[in-house]
Protein backbone atom coordinates (compact mmCIF):
# COMPACT_ATOMS: atom_id res chain seq x y z
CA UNK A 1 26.01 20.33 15.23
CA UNK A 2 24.67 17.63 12.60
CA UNK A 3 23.01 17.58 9.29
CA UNK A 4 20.44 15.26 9.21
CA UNK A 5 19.36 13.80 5.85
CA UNK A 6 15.87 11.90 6.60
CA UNK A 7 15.04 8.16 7.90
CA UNK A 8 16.49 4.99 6.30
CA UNK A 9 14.37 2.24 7.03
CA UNK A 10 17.45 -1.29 7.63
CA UNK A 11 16.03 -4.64 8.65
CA UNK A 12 16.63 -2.94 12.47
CA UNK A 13 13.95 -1.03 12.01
CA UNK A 14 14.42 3.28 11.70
CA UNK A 15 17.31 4.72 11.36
CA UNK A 16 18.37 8.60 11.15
CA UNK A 17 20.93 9.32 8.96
CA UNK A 18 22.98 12.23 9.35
CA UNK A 19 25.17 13.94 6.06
CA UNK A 20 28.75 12.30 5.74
CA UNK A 21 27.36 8.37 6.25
CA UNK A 22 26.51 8.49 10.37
CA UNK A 23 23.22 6.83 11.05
CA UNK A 24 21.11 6.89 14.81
CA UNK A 25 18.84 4.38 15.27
CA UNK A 26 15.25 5.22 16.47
CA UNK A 27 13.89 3.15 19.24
CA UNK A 28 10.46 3.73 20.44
CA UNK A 29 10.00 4.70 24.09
CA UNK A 30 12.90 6.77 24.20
CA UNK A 31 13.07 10.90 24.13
CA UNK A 32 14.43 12.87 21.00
CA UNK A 33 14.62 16.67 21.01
CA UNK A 34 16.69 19.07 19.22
CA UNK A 35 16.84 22.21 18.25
CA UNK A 36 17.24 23.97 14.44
CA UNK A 37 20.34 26.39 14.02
CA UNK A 38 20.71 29.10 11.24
CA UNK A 39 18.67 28.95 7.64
CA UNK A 40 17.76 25.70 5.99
CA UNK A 41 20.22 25.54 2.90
CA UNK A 42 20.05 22.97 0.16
CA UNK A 43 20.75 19.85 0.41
CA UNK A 44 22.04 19.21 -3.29
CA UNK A 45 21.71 16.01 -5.61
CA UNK A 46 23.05 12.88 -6.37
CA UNK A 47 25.82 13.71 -3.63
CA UNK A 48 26.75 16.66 -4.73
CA UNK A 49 26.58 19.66 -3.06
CA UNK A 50 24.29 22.58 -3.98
CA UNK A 51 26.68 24.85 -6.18
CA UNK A 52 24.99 28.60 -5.05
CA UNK A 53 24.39 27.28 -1.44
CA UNK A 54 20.59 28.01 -2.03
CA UNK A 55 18.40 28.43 1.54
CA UNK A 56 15.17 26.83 0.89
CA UNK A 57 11.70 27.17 2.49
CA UNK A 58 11.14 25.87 5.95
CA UNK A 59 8.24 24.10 5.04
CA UNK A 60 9.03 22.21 1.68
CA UNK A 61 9.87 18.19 2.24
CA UNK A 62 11.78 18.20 -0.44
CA UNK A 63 14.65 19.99 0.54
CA UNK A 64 16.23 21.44 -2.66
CA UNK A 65 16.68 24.42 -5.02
CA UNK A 66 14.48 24.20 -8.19
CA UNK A 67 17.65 23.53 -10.31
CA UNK A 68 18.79 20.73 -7.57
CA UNK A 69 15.33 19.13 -7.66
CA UNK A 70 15.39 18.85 -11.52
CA UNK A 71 18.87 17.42 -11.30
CA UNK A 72 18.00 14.74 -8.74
CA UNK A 73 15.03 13.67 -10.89
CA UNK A 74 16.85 14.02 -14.37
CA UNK A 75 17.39 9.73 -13.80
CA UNK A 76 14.12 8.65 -12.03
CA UNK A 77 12.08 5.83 -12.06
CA UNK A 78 9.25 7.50 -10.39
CA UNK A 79 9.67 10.50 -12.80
CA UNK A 80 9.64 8.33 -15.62
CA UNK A 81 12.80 9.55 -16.60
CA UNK A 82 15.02 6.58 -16.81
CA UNK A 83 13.25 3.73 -18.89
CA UNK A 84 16.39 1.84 -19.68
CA UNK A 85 16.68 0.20 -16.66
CA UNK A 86 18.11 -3.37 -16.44
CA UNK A 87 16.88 -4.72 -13.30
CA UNK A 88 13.54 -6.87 -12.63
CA UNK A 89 10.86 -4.69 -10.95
CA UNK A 90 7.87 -5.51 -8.97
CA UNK A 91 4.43 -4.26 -8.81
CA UNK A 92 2.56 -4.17 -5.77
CA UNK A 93 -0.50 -2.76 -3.78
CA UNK A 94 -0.20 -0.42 -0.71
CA UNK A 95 -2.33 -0.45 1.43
CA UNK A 96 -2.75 2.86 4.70
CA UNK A 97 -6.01 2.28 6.01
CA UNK A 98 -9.47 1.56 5.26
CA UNK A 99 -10.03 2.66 1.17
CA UNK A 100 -6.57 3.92 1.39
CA UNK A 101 -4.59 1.99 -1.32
CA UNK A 102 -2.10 2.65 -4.22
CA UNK A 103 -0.56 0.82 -7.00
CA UNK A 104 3.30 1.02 -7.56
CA UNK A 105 6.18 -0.56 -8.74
CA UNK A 106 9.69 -0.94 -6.70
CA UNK A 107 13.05 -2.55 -7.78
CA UNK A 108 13.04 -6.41 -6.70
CA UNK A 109 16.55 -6.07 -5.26
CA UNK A 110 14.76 -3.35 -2.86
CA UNK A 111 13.01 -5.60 -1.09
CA UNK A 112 10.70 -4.36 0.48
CA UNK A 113 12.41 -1.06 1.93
CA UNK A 114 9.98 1.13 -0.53
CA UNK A 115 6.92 0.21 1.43
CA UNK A 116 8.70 0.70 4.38
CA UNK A 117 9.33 4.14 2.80
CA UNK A 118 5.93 4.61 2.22
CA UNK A 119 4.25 3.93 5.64
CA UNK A 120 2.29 0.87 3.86
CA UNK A 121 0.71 -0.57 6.71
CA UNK A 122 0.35 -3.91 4.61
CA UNK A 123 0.86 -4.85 1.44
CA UNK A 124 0.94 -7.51 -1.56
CA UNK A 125 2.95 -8.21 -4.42
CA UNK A 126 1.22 -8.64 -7.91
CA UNK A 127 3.73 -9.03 -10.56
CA UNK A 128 7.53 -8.90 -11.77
CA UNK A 129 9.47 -8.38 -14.75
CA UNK A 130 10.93 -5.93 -16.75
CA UNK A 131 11.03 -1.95 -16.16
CA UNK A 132 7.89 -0.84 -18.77
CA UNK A 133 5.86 -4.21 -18.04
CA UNK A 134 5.46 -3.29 -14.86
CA UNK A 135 5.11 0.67 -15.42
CA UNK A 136 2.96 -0.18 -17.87
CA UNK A 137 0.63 -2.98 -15.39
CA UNK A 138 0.51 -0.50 -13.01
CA UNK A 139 -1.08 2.21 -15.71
CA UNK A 140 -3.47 -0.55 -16.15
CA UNK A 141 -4.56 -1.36 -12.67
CA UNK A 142 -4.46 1.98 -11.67
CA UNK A 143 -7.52 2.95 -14.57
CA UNK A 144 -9.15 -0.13 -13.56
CA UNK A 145 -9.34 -0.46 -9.93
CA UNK A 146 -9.63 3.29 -9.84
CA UNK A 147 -7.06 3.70 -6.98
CA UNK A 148 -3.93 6.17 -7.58
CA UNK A 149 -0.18 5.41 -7.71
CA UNK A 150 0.33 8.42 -4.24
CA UNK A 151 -1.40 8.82 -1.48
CA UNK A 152 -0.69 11.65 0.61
CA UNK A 153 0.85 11.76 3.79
CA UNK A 154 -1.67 13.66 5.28
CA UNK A 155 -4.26 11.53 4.87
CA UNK A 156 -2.01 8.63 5.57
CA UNK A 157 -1.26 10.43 9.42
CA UNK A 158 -4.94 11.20 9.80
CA UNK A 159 -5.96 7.10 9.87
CA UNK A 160 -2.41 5.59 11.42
CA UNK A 161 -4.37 5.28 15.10
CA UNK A 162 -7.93 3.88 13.78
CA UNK A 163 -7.12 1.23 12.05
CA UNK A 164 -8.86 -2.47 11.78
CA UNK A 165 -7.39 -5.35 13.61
CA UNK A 166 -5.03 -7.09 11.04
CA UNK A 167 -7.32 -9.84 9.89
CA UNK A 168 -9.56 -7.32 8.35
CA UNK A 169 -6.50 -5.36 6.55
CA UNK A 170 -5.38 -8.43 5.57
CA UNK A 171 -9.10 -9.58 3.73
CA UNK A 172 -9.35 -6.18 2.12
CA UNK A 173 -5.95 -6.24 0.76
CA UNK A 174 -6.77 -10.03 -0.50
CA UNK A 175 -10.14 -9.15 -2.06
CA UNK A 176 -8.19 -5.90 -3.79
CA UNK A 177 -5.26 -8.45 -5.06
CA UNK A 178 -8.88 -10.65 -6.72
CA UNK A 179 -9.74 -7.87 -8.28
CA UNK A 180 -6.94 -7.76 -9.60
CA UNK A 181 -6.39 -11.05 -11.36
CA UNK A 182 -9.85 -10.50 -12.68
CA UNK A 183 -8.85 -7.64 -14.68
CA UNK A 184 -8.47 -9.22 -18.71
CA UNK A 185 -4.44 -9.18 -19.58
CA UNK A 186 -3.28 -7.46 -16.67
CA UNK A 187 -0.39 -9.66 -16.46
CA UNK A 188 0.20 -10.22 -20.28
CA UNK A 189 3.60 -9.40 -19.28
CA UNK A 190 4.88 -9.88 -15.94
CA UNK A 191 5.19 -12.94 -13.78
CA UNK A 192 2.16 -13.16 -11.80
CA UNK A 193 3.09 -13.22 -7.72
CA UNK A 194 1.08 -15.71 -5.61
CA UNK A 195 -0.83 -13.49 -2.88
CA UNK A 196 0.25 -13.26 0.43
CA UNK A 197 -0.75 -9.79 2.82
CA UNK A 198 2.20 -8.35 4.77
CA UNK A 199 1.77 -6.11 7.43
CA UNK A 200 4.17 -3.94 8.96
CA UNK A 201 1.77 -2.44 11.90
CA UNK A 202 4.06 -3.75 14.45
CA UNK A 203 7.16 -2.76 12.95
CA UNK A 204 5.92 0.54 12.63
CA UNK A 205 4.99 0.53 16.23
CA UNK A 206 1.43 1.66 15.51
CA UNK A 207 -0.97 -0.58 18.30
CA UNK A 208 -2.46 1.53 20.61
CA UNK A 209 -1.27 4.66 18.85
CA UNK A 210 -3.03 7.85 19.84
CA UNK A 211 -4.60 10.34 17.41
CA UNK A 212 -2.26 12.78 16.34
CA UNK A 213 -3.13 16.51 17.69
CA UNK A 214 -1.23 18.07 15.00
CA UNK A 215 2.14 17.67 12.49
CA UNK A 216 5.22 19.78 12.64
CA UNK A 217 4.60 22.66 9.95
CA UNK A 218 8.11 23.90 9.63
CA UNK A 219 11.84 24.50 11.52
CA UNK A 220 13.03 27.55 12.58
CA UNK A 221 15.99 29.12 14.10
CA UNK A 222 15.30 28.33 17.51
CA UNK A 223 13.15 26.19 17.11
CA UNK A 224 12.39 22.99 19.15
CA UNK A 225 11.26 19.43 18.37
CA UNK A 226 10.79 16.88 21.31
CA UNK A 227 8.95 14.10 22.86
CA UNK A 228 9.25 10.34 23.36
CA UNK A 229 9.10 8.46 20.43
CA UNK A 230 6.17 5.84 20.19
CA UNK A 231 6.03 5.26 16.07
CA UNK A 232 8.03 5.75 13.11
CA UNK A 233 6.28 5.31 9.65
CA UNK A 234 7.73 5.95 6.11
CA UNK A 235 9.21 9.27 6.84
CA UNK A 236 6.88 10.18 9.75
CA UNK A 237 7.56 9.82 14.04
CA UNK A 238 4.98 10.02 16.53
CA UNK A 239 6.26 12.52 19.23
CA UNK A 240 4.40 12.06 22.71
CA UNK A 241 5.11 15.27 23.95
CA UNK A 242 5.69 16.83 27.38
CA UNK A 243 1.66 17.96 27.18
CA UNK A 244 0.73 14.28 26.41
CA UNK A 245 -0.20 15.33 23.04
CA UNK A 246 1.24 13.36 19.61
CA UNK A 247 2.80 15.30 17.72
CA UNK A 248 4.13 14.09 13.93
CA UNK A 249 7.20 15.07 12.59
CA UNK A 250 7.65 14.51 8.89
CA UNK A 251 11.53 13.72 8.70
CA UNK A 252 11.63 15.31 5.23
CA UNK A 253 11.80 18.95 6.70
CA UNK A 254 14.86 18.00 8.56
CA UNK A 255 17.01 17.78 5.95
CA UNK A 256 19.27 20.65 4.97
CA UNK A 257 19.26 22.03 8.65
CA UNK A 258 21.98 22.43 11.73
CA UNK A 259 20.90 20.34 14.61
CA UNK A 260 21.86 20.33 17.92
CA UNK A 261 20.53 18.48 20.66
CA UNK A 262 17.76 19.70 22.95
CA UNK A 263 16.98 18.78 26.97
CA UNK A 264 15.53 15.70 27.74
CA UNK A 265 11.38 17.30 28.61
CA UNK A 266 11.57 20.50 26.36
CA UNK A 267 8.64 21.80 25.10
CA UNK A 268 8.06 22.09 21.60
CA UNK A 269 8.23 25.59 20.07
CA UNK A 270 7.79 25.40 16.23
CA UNK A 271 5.03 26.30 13.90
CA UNK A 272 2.09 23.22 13.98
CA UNK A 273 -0.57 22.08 12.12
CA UNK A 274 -3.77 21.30 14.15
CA UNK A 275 -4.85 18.00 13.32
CA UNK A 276 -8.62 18.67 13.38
CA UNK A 277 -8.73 21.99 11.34
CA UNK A 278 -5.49 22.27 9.54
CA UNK A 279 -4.88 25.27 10.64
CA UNK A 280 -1.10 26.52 11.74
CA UNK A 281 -0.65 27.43 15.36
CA UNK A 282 1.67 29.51 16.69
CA UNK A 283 3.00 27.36 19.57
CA UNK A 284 1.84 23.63 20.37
């Protein structure tokens, strides 16, 4: 049995990692199924592991205890609770689909594995410089462009097989990134970033993706995930299943569970989401 511990996106592409350093690359086309053992237990923090041995609910993606969550975030950039960081940071524009787009900021020596994270389907860099110039440039874009600094996933899933060809993601990102530099003292300072669109549709796998029927709700004990993967994006794969439906499994309730692997043609047999209503179904 394995632990599995959510997707790592590498310059190979997807990769599963599993709890003591293993890692299983995901290449589309091919089947994945297994099967969830026992009670979902806690996954810990900053490598350490959860000191009660908490269970935690099937359905959160988070995949702690409370008092392991708040741990885990005590030191966080994105909880603004380490300001004293050292290292040059970027800001940037993600953009998901058509008026889908966020602001954010990422470490420069990330590259770009934090929109790979994300499931940007393309993006642009603005800015770089220190830690609060570019917390504080994204503040400012995000009042002035209106847009937020999260998107959810769900909405994120709901557009991944209707998007525009490229070219037209690529001149909506561009027009957002002139907004942008027309916005007074935006960039007071940060380096300003010459524009150039990136788009990581292909890597994702996402041309000629179907609409999704519905998204994994939760494991159980028992329970079966399985289908042949034909995308991967930020922490989401496209299942097609034995039904021809795709089905999307959020990676994030993975971790914390015993795995073990399922036949090659099972049928899936955990809780779903319906796609169109949002409803849970028993059986998809």
């Amino acid at each position: 049995m394995w632990r599995c511990v959510g997707v790592r996106w590498a310059d190979a592409g997807a990769l599963l990692r599993w709890e003591g350093g293993a890692v299983s690359g995901l290449q589309y086309g091919r089947e994945l199924g297994f099967r969830a053992v026992g009670v979902r237990g806690c996954v810990g923090a900053r490598g350490n592991r959860c000191p009660v041995g908490a269970v935690v609910p099937g359905a959160s993606t988070g995949g702690r205890c409370p008092e392991c969550a708040r741990l885990d975030r005590a030191r966080s950039v994105a909880a603004d609770t380490l300001v004293d960081d050292p290292r040059i940071y970027r800001v940037y524009l993600a953009w998901f689909g058509p008026g889908l787009v966020k602001v954010g900021i990422t470490a420069e020596e990330r590259g770009d594995a934090r929109l790979l994270e994300q499931g940007a389907v393309v993006f642009c860099w603005l800015g770089r410089g220190a830690l609060m110039a570019a917390r504080r440039t994204e503040e400012v874009l995000r009042r002035a462009l209106a847009v937020p600094d999260r998107v959810p996933y769900a909405r994120k899933r709901a557009v991944r097989h209707a998007l525009p060809p490229a070219e037209a993601r690529a001149r909506e990102v561009e027009e957002l990134y002139r907004r942008v530099v027309a916005v007074p003292r935006w960039a007071e300072t940060l380096e300003v970033v010459e524009f150039a669109a990136y788009d990581q549709g292909d890597v994702f796998g996402l041309d000629g993706l179907p609409a999704p029927s519905g998204s994994v709700a939760e494991l159980v004990d028992g329970g079966v995930v399985a289908g042949r993967l034909i995308a991967a994006a930020g922490p989401d794969l496209h299942l097609l299943g034995v039904d021809g439906r795709c089905l999307v499994l959020d990676t994030r309730l993975l971790s914390g569970w015993e795995l073990v692997a399922a036949p090659a043609g099972a049928a899936v047999t955990v809780p779903v989401l319906r796609a169109a209503v949002g409803e849970q179904d028993g059986l998809f």
